[in-house]
PDB file of N, CA and C in Angstrom:
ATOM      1  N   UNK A   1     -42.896   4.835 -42.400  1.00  0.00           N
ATOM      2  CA  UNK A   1     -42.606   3.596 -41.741  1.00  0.00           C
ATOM      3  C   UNK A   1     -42.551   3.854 -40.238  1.00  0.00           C
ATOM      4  N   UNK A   2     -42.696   3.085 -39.539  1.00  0.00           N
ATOM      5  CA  UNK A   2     -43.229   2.838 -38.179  1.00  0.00           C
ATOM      6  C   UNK A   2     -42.435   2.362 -37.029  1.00  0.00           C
ATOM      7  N   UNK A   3     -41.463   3.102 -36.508  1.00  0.00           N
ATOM      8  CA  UNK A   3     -40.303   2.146 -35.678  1.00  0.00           C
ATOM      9  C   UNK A   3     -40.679   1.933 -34.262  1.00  0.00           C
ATOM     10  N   UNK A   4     -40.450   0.621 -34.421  1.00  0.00           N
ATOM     11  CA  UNK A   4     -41.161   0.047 -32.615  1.00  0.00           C
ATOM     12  C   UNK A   4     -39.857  -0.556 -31.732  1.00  0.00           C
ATOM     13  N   UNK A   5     -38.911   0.460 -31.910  1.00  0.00           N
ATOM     14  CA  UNK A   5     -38.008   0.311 -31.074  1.00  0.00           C
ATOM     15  C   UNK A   5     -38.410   0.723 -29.785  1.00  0.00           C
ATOM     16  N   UNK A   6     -37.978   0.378 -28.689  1.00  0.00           N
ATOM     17  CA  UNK A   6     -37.594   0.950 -27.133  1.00  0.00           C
ATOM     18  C   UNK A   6     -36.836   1.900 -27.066  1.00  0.00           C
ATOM     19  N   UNK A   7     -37.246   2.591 -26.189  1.00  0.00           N
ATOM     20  CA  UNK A   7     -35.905   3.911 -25.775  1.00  0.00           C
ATOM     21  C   UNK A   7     -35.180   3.046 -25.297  1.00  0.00           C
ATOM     22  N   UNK A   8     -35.216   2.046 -24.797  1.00  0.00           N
ATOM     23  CA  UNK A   8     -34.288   1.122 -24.294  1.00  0.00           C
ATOM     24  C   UNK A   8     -32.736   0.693 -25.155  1.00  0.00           C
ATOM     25  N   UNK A   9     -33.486  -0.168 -26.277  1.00  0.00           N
ATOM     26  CA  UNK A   9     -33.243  -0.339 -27.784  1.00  0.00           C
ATOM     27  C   UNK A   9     -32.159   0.547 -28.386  1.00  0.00           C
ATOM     28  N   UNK A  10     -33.082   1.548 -28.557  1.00  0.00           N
ATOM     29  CA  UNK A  10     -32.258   2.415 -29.178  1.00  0.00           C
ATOM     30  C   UNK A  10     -30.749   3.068 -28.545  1.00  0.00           C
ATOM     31  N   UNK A  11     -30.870   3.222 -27.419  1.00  0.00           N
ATOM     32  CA  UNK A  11     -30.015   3.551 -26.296  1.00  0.00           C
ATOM     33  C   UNK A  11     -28.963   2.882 -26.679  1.00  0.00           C
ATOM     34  N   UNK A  12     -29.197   1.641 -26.087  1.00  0.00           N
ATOM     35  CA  UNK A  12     -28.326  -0.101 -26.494  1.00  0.00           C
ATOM     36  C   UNK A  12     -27.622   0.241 -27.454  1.00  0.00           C
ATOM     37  N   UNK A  13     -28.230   0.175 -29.292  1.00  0.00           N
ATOM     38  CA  UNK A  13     -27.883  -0.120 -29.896  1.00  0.00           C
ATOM     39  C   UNK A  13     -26.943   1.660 -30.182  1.00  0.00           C
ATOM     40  N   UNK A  14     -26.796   2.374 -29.961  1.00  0.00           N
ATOM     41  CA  UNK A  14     -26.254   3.631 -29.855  1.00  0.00           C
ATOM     42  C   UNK A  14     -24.597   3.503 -29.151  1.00  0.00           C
ATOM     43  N   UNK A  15     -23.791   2.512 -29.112  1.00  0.00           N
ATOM     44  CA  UNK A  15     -22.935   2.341 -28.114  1.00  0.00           C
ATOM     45  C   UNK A  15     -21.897   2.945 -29.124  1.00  0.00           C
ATOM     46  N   UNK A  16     -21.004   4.047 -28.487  1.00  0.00           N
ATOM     47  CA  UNK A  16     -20.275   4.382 -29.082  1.00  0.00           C
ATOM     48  C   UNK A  16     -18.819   3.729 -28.775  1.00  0.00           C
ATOM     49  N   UNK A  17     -18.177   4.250 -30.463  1.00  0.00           N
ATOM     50  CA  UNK A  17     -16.749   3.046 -30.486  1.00  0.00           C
ATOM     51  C   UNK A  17     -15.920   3.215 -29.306  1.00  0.00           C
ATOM     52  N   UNK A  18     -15.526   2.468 -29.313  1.00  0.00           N
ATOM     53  CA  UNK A  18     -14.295   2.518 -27.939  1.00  0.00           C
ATOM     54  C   UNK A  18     -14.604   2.098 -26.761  1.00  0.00           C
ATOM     55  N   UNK A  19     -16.087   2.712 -26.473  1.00  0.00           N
ATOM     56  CA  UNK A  19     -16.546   2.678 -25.320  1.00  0.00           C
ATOM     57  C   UNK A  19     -16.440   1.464 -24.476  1.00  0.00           C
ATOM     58  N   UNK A  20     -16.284   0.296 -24.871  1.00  0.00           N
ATOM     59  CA  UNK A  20     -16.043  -1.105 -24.699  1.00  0.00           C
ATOM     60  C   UNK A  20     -14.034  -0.949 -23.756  1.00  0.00           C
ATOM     61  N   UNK A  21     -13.599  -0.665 -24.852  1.00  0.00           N
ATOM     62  CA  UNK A  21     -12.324  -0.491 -24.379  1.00  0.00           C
ATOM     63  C   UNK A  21     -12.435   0.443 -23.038  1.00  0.00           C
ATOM     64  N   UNK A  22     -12.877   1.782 -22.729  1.00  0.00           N
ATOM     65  CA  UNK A  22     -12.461   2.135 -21.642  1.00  0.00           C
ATOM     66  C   UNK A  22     -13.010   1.809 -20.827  1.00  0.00           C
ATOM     67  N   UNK A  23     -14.102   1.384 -21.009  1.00  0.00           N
ATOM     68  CA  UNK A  23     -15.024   0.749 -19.761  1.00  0.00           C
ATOM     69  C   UNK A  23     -14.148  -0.445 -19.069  1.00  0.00           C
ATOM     70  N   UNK A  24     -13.535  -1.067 -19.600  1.00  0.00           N
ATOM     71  CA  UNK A  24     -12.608  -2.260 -19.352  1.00  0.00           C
ATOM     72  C   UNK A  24     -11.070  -1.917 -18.366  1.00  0.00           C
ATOM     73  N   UNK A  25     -10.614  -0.491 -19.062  1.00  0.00           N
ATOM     74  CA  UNK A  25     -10.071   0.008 -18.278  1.00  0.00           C
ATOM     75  C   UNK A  25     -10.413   0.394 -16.827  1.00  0.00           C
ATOM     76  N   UNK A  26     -11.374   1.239 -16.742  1.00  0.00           N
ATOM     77  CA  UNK A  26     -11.824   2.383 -15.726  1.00  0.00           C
ATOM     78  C   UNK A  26     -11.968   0.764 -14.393  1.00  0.00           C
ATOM     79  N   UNK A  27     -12.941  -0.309 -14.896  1.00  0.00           N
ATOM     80  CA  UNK A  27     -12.669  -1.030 -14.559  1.00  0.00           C
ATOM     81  C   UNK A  27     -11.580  -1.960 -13.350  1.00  0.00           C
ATOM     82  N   UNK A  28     -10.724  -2.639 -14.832  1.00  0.00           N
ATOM     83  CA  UNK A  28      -9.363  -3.198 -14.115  1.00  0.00           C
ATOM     84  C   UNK A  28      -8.640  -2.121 -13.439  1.00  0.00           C
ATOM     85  N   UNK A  29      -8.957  -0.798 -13.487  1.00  0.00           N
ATOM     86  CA  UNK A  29      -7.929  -0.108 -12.649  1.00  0.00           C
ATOM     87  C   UNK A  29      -8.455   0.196 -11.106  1.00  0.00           C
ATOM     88  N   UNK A  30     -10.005   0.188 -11.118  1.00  0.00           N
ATOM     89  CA  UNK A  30     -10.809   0.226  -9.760  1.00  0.00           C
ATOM     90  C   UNK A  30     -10.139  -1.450  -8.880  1.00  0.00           C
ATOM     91  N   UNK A  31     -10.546  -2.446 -10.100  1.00  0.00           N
ATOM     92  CA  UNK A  31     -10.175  -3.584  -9.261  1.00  0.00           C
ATOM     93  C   UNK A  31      -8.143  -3.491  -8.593  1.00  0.00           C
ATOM     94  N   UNK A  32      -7.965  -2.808  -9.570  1.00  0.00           N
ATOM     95  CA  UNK A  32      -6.332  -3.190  -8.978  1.00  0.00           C
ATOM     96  C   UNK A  32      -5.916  -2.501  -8.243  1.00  0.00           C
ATOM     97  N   UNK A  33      -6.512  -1.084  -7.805  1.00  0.00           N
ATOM     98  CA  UNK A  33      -6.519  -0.060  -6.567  1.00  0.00           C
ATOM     99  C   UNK A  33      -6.981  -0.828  -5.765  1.00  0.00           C
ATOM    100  N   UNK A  34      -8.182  -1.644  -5.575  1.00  0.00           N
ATOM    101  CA  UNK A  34      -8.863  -2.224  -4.415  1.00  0.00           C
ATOM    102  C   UNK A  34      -7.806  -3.630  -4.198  1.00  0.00           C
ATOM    103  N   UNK A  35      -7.463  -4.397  -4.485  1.00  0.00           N
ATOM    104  CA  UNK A  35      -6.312  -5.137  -4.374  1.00  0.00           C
ATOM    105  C   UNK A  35      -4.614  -4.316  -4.030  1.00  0.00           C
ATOM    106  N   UNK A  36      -4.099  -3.536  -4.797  1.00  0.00           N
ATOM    107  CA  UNK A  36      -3.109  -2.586  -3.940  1.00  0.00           C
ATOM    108  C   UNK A  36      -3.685  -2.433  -2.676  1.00  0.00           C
ATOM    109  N   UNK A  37      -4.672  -1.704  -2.368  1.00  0.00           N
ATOM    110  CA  UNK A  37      -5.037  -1.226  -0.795  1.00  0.00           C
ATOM    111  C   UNK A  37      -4.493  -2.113   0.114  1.00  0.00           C
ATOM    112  N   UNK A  38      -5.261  -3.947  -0.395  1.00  0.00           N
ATOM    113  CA  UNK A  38      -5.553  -5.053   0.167  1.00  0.00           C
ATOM    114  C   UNK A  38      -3.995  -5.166   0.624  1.00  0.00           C
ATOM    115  N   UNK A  39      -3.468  -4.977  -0.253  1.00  0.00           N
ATOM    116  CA  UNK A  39      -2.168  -6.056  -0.080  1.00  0.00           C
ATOM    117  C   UNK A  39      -1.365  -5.056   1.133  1.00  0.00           C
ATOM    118  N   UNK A  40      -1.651  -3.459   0.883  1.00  0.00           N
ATOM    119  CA  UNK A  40      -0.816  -2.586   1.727  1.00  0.00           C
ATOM    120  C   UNK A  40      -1.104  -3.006   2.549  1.00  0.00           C
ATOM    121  N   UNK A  41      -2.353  -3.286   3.916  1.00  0.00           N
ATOM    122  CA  UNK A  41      -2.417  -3.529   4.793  1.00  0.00           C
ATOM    123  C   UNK A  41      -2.220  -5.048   5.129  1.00  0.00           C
ATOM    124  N   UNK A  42      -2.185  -5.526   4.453  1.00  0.00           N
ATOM    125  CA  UNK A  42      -1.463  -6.850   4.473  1.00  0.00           C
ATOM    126  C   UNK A  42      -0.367  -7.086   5.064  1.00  0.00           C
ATOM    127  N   UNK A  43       0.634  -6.001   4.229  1.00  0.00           N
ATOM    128  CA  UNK A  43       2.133  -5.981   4.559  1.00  0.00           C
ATOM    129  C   UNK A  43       2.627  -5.112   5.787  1.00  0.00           C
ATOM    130  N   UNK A  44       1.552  -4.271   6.422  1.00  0.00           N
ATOM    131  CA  UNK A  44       2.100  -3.869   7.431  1.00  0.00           C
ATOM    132  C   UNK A  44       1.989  -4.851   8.517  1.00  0.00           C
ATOM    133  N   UNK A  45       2.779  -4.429   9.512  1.00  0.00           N
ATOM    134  CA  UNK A  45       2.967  -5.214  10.660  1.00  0.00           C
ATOM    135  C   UNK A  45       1.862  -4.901  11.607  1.00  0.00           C
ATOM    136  N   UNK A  46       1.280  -5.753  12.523  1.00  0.00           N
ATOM    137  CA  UNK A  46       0.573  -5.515  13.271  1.00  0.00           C
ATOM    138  C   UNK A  46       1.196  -5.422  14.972  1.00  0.00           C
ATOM    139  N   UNK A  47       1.006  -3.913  15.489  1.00  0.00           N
ATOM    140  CA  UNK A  47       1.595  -3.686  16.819  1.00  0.00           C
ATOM    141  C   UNK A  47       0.615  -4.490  18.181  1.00  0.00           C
ATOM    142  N   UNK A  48       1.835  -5.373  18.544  1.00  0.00           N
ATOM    143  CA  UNK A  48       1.114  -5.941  19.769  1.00  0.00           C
ATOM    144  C   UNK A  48       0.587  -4.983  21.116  1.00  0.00           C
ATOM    145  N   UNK A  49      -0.366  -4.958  21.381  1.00  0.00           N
ATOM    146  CA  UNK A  49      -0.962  -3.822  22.287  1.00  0.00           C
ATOM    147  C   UNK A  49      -0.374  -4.082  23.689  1.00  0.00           C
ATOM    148  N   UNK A  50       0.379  -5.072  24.050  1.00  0.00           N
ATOM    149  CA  UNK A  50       0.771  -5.686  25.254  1.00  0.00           C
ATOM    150  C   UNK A  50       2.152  -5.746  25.261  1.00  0.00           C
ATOM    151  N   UNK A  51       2.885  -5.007  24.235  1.00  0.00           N
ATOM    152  CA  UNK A  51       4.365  -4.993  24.375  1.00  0.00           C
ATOM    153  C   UNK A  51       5.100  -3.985  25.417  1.00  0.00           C
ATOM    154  N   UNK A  52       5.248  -4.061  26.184  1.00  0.00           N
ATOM    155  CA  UNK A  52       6.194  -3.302  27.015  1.00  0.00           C
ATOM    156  C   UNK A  52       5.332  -3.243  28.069  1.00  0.00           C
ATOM    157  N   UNK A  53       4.347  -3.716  28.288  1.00  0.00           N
ATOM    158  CA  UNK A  53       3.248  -3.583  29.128  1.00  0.00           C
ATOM    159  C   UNK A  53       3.422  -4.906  30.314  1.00  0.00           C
ATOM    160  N   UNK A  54       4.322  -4.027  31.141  1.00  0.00           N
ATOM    161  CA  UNK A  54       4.463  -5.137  32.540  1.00  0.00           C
ATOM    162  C   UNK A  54       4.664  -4.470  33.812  1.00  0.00           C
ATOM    163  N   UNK A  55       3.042  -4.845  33.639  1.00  0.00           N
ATOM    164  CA  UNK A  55       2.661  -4.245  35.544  1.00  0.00           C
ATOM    165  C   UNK A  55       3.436  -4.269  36.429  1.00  0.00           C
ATOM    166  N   UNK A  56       3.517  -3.531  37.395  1.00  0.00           N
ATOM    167  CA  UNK A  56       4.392  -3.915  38.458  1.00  0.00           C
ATOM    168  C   UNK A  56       3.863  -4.666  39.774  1.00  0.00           C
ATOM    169  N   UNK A  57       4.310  -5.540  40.311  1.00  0.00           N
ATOM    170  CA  UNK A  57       3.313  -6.500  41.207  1.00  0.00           C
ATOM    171  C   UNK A  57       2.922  -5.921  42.061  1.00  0.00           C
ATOM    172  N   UNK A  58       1.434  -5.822  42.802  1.00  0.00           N
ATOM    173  CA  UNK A  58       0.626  -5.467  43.517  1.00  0.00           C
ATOM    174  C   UNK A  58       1.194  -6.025  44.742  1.00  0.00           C
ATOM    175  N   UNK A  59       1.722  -5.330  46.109  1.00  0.00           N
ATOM    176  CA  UNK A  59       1.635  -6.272  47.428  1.00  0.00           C
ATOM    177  C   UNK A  59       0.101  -6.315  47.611  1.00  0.00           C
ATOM    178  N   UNK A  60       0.337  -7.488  48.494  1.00  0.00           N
ATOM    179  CA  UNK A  60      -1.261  -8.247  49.185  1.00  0.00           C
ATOM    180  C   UNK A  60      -1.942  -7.346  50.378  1.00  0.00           C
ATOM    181  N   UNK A  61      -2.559  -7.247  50.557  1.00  0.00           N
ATOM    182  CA  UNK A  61      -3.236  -6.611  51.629  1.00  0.00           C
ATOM    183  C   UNK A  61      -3.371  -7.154  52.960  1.00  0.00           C
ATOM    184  N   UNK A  62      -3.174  -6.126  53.977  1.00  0.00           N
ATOM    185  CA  UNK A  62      -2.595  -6.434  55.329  1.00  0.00           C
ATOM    186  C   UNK A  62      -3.325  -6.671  56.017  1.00  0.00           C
ATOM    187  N   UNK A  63      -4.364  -7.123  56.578  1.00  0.00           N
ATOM    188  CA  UNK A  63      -5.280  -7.410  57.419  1.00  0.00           C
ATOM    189  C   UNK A  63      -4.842  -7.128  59.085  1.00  0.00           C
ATOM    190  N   UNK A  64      -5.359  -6.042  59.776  1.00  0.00           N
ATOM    191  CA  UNK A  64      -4.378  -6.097  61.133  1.00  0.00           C
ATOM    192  C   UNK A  64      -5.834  -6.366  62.247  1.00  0.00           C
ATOM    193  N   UNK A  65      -6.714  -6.762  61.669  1.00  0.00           N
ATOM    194  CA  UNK A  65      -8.069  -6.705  62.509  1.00  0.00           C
ATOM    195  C   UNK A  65      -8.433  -8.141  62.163  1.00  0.00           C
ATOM    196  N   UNK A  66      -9.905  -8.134  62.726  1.00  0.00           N
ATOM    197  CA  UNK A  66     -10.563  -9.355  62.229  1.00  0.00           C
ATOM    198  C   UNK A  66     -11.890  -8.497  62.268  1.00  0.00           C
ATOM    199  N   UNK A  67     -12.935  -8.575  61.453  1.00  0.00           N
ATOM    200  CA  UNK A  67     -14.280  -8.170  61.420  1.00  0.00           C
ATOM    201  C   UNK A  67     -15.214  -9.138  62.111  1.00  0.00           C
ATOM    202  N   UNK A  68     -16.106  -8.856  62.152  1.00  0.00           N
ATOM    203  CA  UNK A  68     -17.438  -9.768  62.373  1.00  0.00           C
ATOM    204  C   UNK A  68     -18.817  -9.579  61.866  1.00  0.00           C
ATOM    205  N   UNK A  69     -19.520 -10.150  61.427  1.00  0.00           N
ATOM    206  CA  UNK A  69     -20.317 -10.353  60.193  1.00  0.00           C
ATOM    207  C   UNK A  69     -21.662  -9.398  61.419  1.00  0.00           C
ATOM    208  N   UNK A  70     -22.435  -8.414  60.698  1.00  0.00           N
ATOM    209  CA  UNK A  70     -23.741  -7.692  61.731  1.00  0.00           C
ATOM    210  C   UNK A  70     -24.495  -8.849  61.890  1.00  0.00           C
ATOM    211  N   UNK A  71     -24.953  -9.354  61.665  1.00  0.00           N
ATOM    212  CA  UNK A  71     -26.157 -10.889  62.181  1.00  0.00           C
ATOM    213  C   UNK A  71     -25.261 -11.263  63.226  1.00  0.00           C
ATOM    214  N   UNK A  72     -23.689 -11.576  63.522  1.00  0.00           N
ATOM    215  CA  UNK A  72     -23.491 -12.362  64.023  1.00  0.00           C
ATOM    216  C   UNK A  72     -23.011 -10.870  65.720  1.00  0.00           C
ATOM    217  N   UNK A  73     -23.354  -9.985  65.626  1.00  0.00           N
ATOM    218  CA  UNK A  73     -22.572  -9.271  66.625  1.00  0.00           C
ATOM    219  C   UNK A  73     -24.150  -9.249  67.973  1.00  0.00           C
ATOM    220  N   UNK A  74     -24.014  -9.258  69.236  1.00  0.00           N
ATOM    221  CA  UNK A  74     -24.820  -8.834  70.149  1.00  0.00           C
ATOM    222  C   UNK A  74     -25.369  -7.572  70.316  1.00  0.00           C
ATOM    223  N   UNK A  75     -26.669  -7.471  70.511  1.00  0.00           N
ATOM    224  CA  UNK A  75     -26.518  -6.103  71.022  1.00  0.00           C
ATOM    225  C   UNK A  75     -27.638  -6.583  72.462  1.00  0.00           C
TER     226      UNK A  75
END
């Protein structure tokens, strides 16, 4: 007799017991690590980068001259 199965087929139909069950596991436990992660950084606090951060005021600049623009000087 003559079997015209697929390696495919056969593969498939080859599923061993259980295998259903841990696959389900290995699974829900990837998804619920990736959700833990989620939630850890969730719950931390986020540090404001601008806390304590206060410049001290710049004085203005003293001007004790006056310039004059080169186009506008004689020679």
């Amino acid at each position: 007799m003559i079997n015209d199965q697929s390696l495919y087929g056969i593969l498939a139909g080859s599923e061993e017991k259980g295998r259903g069950v841990m696959e389900t596991a290995v699974y829900a436990t990837c998804i619920l690590s990736v959700a833990a992660a989620i939630f850890q950084f969730i719950g931390q606090p986020t540090p404001d980068p601008f806390a304590g951060f206060d410049p001290a005021p710049q004085p203005a600049p003293v001007v004790s001259h006056s310039a004059e623009a080169v186009w506008e000087t004689k020679s």
